[in-house]
N, C-alpha and C. Protein backbone atom coordinates (compact mmCIF):
# COMPACT_ATOMS: atom_id res chain seq x y z
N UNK A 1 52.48 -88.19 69.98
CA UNK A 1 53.20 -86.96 69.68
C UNK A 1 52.22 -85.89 69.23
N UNK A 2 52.18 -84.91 70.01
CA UNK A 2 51.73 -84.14 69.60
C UNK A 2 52.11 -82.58 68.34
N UNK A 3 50.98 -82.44 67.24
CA UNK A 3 51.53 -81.89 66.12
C UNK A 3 51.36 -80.30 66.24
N UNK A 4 51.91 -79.44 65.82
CA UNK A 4 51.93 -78.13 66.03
C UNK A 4 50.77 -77.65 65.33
N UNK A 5 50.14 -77.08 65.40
CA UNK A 5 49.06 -76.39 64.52
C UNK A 5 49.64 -75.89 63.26
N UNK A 6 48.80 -76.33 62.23
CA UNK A 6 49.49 -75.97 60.69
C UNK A 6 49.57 -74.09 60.82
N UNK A 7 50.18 -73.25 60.26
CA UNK A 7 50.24 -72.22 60.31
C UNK A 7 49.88 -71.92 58.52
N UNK A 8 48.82 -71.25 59.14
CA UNK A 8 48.13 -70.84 57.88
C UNK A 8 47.89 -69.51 57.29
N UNK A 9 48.11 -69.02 56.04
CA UNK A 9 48.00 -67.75 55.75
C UNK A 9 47.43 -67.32 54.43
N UNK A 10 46.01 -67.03 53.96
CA UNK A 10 45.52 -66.40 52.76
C UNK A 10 45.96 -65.68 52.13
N UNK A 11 46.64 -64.52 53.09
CA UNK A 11 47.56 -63.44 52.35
C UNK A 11 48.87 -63.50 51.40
N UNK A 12 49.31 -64.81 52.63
CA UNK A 12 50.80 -65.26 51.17
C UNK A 12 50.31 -66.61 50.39
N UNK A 13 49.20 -67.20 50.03
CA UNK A 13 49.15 -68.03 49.16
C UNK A 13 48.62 -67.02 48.25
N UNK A 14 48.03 -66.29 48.74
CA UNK A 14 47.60 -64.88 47.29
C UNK A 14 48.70 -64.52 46.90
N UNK A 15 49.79 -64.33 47.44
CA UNK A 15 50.86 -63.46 47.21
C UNK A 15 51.88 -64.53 46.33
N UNK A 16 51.70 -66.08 46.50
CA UNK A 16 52.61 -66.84 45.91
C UNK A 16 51.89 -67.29 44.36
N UNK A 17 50.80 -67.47 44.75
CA UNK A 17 49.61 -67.26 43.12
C UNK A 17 49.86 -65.87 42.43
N UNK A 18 50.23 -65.61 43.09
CA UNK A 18 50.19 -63.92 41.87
C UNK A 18 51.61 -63.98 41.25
N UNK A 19 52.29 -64.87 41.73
CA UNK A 19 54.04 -64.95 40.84
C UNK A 19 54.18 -66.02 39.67
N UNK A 20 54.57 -66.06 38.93
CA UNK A 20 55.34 -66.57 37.83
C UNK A 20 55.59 -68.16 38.50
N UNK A 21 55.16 -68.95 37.88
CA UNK A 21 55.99 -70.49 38.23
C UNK A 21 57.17 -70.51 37.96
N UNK A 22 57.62 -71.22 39.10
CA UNK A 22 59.16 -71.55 39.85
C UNK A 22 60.21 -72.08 38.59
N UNK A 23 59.56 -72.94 38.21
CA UNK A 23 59.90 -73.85 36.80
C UNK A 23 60.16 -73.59 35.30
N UNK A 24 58.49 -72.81 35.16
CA UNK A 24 58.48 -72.38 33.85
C UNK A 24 58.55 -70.75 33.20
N UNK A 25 58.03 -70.57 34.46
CA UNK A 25 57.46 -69.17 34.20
C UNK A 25 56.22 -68.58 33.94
N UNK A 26 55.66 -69.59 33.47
CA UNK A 26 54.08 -69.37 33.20
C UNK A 26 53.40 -68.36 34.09
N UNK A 27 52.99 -67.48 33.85
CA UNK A 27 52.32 -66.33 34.85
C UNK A 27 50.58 -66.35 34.94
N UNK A 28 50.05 -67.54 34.03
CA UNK A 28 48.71 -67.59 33.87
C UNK A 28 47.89 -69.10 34.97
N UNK A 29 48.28 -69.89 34.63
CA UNK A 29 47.62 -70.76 35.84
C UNK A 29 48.84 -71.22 36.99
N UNK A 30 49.30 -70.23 37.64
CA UNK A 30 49.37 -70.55 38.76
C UNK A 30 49.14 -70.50 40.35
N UNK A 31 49.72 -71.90 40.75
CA UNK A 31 48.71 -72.63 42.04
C UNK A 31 49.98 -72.57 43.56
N UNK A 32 49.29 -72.43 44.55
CA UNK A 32 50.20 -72.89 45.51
C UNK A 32 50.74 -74.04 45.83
N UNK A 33 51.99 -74.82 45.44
CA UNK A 33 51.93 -75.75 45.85
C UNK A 33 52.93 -75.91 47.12
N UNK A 34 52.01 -76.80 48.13
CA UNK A 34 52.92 -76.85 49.34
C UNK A 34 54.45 -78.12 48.92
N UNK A 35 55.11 -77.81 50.10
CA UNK A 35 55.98 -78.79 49.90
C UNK A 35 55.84 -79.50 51.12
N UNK A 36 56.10 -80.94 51.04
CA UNK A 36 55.44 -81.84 52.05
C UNK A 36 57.05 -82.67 52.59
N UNK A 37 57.74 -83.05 51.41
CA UNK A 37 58.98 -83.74 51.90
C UNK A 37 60.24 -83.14 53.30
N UNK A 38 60.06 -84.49 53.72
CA UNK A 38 61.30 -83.75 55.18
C UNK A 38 62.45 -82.97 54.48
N UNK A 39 63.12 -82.25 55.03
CA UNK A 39 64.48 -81.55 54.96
C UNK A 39 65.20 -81.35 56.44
N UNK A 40 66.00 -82.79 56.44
CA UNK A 40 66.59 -82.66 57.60
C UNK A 40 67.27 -81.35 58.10
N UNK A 41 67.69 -80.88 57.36
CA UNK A 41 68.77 -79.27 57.58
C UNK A 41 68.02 -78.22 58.35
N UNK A 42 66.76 -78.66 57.96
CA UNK A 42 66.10 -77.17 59.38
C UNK A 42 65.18 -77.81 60.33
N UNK A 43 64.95 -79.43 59.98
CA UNK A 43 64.35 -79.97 60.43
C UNK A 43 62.90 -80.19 60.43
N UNK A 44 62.69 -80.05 59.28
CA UNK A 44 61.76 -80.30 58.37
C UNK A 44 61.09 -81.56 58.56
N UNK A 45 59.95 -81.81 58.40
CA UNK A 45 59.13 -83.49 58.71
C UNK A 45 57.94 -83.65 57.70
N UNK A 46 58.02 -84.44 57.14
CA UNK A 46 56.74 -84.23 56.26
C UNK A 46 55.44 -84.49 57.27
N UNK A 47 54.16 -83.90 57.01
CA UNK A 47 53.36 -83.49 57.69
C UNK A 47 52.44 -85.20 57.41
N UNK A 48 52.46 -85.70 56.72
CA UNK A 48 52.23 -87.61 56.21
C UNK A 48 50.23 -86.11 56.06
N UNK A 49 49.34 -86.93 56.17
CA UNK A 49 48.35 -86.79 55.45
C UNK A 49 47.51 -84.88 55.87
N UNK A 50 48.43 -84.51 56.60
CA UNK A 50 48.08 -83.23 57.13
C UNK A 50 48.93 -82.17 55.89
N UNK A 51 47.97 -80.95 55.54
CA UNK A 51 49.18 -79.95 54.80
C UNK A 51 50.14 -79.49 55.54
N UNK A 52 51.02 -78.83 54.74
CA UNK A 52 52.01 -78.73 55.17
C UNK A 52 51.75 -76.74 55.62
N UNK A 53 52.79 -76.38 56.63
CA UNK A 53 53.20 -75.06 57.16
C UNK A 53 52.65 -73.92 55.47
N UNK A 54 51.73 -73.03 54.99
CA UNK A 54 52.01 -72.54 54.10
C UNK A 54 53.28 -71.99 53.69
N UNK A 55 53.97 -71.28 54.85
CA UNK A 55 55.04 -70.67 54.46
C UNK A 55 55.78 -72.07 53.52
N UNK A 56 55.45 -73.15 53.16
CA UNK A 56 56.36 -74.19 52.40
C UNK A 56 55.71 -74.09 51.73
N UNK A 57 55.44 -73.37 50.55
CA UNK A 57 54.90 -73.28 49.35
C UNK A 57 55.32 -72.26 48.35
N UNK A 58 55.68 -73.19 46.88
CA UNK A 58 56.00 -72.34 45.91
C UNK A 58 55.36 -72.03 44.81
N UNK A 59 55.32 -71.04 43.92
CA UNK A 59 54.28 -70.95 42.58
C UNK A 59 54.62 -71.92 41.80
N UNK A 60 53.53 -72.79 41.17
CA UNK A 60 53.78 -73.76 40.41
C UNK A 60 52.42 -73.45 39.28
N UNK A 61 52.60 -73.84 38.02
CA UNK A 61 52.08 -73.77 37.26
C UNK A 61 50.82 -74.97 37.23
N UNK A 62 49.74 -75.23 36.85
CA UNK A 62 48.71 -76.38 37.20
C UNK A 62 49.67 -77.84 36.60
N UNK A 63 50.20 -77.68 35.35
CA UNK A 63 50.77 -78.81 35.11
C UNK A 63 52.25 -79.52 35.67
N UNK A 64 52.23 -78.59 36.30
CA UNK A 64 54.09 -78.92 36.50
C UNK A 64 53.33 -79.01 38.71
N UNK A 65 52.60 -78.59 39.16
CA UNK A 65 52.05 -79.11 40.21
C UNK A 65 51.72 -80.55 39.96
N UNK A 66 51.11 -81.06 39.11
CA UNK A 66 50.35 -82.16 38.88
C UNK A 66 51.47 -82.88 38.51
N UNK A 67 52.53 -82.75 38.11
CA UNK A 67 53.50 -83.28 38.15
C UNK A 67 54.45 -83.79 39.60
N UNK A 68 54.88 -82.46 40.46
CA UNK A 68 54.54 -82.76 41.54
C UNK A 68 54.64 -83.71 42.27
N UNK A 69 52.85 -84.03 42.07
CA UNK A 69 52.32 -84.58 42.93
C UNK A 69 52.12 -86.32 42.30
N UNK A 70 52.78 -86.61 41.60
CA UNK A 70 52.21 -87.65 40.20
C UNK A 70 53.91 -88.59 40.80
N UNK A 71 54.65 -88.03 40.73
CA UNK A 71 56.20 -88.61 41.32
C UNK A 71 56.61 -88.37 43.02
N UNK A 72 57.77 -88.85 43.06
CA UNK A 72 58.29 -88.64 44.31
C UNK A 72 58.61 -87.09 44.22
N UNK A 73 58.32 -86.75 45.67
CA UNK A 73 58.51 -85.47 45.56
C UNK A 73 59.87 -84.73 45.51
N UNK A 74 60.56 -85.27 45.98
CA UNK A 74 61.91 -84.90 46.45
C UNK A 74 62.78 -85.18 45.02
N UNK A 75 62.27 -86.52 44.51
CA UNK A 75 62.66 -86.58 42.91
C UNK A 75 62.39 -85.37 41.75
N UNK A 76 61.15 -85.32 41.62
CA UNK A 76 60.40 -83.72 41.06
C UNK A 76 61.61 -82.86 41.19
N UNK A 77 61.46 -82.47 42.80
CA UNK A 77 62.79 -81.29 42.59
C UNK A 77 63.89 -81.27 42.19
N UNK A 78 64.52 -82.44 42.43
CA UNK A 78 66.28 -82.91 42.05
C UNK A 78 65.72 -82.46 40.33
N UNK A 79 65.00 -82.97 39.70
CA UNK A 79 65.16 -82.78 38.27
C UNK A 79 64.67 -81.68 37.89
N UNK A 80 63.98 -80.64 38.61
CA UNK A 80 63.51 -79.43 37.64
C UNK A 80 65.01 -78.50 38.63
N UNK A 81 66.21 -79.07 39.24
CA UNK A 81 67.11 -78.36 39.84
C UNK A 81 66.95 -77.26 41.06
N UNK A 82 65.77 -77.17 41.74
CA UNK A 82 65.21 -76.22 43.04
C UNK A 82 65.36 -76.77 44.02
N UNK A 83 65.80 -76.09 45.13
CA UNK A 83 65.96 -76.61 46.16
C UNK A 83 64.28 -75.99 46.69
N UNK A 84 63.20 -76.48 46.60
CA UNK A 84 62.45 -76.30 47.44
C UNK A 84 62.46 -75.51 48.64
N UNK A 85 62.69 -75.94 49.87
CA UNK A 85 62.61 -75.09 51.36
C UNK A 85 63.20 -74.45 50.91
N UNK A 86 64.54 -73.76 50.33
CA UNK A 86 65.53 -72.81 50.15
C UNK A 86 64.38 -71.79 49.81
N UNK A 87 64.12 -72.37 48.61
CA UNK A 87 63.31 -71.12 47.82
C UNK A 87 61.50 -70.76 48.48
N UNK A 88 60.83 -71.36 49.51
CA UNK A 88 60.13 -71.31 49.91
C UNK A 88 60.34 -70.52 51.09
N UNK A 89 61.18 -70.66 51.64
CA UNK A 89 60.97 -69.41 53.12
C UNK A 89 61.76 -68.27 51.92
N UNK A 90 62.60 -68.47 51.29
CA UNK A 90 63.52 -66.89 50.82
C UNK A 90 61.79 -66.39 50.62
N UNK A 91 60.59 -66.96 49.46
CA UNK A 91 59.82 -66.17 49.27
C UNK A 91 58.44 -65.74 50.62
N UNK A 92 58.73 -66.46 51.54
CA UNK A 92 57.85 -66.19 52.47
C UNK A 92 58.59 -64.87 53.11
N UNK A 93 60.14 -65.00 53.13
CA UNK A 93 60.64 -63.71 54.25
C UNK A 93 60.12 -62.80 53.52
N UNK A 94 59.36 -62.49 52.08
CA UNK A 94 59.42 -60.93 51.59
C UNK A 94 57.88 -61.14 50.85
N UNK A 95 57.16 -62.14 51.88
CA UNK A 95 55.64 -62.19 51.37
C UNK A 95 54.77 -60.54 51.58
N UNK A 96 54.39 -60.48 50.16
CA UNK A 96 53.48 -59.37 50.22
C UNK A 96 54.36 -58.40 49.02
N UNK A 97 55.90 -58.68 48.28
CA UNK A 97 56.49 -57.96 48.20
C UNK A 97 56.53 -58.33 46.46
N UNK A 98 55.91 -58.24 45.80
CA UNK A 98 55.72 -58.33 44.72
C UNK A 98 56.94 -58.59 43.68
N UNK A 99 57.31 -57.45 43.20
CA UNK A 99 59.03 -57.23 43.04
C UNK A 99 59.68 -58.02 43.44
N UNK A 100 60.19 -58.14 44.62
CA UNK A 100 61.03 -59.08 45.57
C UNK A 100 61.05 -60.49 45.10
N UNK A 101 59.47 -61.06 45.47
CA UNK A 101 59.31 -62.34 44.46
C UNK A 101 59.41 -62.49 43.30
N UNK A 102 59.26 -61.48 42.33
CA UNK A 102 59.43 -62.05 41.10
C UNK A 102 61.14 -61.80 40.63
N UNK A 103 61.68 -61.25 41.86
CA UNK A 103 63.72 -61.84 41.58
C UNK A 103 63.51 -63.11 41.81
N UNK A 104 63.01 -63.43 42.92
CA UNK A 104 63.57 -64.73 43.55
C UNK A 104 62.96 -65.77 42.93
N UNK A 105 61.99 -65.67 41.92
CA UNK A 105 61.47 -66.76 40.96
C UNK A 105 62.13 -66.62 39.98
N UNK A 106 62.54 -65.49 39.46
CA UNK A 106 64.10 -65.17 38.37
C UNK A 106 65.10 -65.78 38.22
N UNK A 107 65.78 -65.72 39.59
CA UNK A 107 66.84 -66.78 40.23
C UNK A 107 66.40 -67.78 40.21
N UNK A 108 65.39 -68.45 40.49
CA UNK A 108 65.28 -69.79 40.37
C UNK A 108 65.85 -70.17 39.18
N UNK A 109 65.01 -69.45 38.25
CA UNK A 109 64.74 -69.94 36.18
C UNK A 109 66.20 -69.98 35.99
N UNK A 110 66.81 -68.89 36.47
CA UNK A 110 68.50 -68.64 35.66
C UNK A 110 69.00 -69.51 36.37
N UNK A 111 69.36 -69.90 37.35
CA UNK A 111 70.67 -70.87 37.99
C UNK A 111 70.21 -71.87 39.03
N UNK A 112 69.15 -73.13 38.24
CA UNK A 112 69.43 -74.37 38.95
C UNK A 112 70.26 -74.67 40.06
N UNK A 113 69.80 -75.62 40.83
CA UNK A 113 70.78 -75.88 41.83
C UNK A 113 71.02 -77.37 41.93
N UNK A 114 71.84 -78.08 41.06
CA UNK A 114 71.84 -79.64 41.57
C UNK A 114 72.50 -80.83 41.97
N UNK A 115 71.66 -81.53 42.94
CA UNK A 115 72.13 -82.27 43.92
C UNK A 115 71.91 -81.28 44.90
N UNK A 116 71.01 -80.93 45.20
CA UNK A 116 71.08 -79.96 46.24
C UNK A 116 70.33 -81.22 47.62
N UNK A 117 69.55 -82.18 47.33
CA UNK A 117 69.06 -82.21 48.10
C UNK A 117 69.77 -83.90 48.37
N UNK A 118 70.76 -84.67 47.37
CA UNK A 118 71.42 -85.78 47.79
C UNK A 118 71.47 -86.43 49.24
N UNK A 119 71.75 -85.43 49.79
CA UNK A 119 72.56 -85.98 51.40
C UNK A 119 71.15 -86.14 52.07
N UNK A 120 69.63 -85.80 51.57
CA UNK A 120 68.94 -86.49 52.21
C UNK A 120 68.31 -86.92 52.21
């Protein structure tokens, strides 16, 4: 099977480092972290030892990345309440947009989402 070329972009991992973590808020060490777990709903595949698409990446703070990456991933999210992909393309559609992202990391902080990802 052949794999699609990762789609890669400097401009929005700058642009997702320059926002507030997803989680905490922390506005001082944060990192891109990709998201690797499938999401059947758009058809999502985890990439197994290849990174993942950047556009699947959210601001994460160094410790709460390392967290992450330390558990199951899909677990991680169910408990900090984010739907991951949701919130990873919303911030890719308005990469570059400063403002824009720091609603949509807003929304994250204020209204959890959970069980979002149960059914898969």
């Amino acid at each position: 099977m052949n794999r699609d070329p990762r789609k890669h972009s400097d401009r929005h991992l700058d642009f997702i480092r320059s926002l507030p973590c997803i989680v905490t808020g922390d506005n001082v060490t944060v990192e891109a972290a990709h998201i690797r777990m499938n999401d059947p709903r758009i058809g999502k595949v985890n990439p197994g030892s290849h990174k993942p698409h950047d556009y699947f990446t959210l601001p994460l703070s160094g410790d709460e990345h390392r967290k992450q990456h330390k558990m199951n991933e899909r677990v991680y999210w169910q408990r900090v309440g984010i739907d991951p992909v949701l919130y990873s393309l919303m911030l890719y559609a308005v990469s570059g947009d400063y403002e824009q992202g720091c609603k949509i990391v807003e929304c994250a902080l204020r209204a959890p989402v959970q069980n979002f990802l149960s059914a898969g």
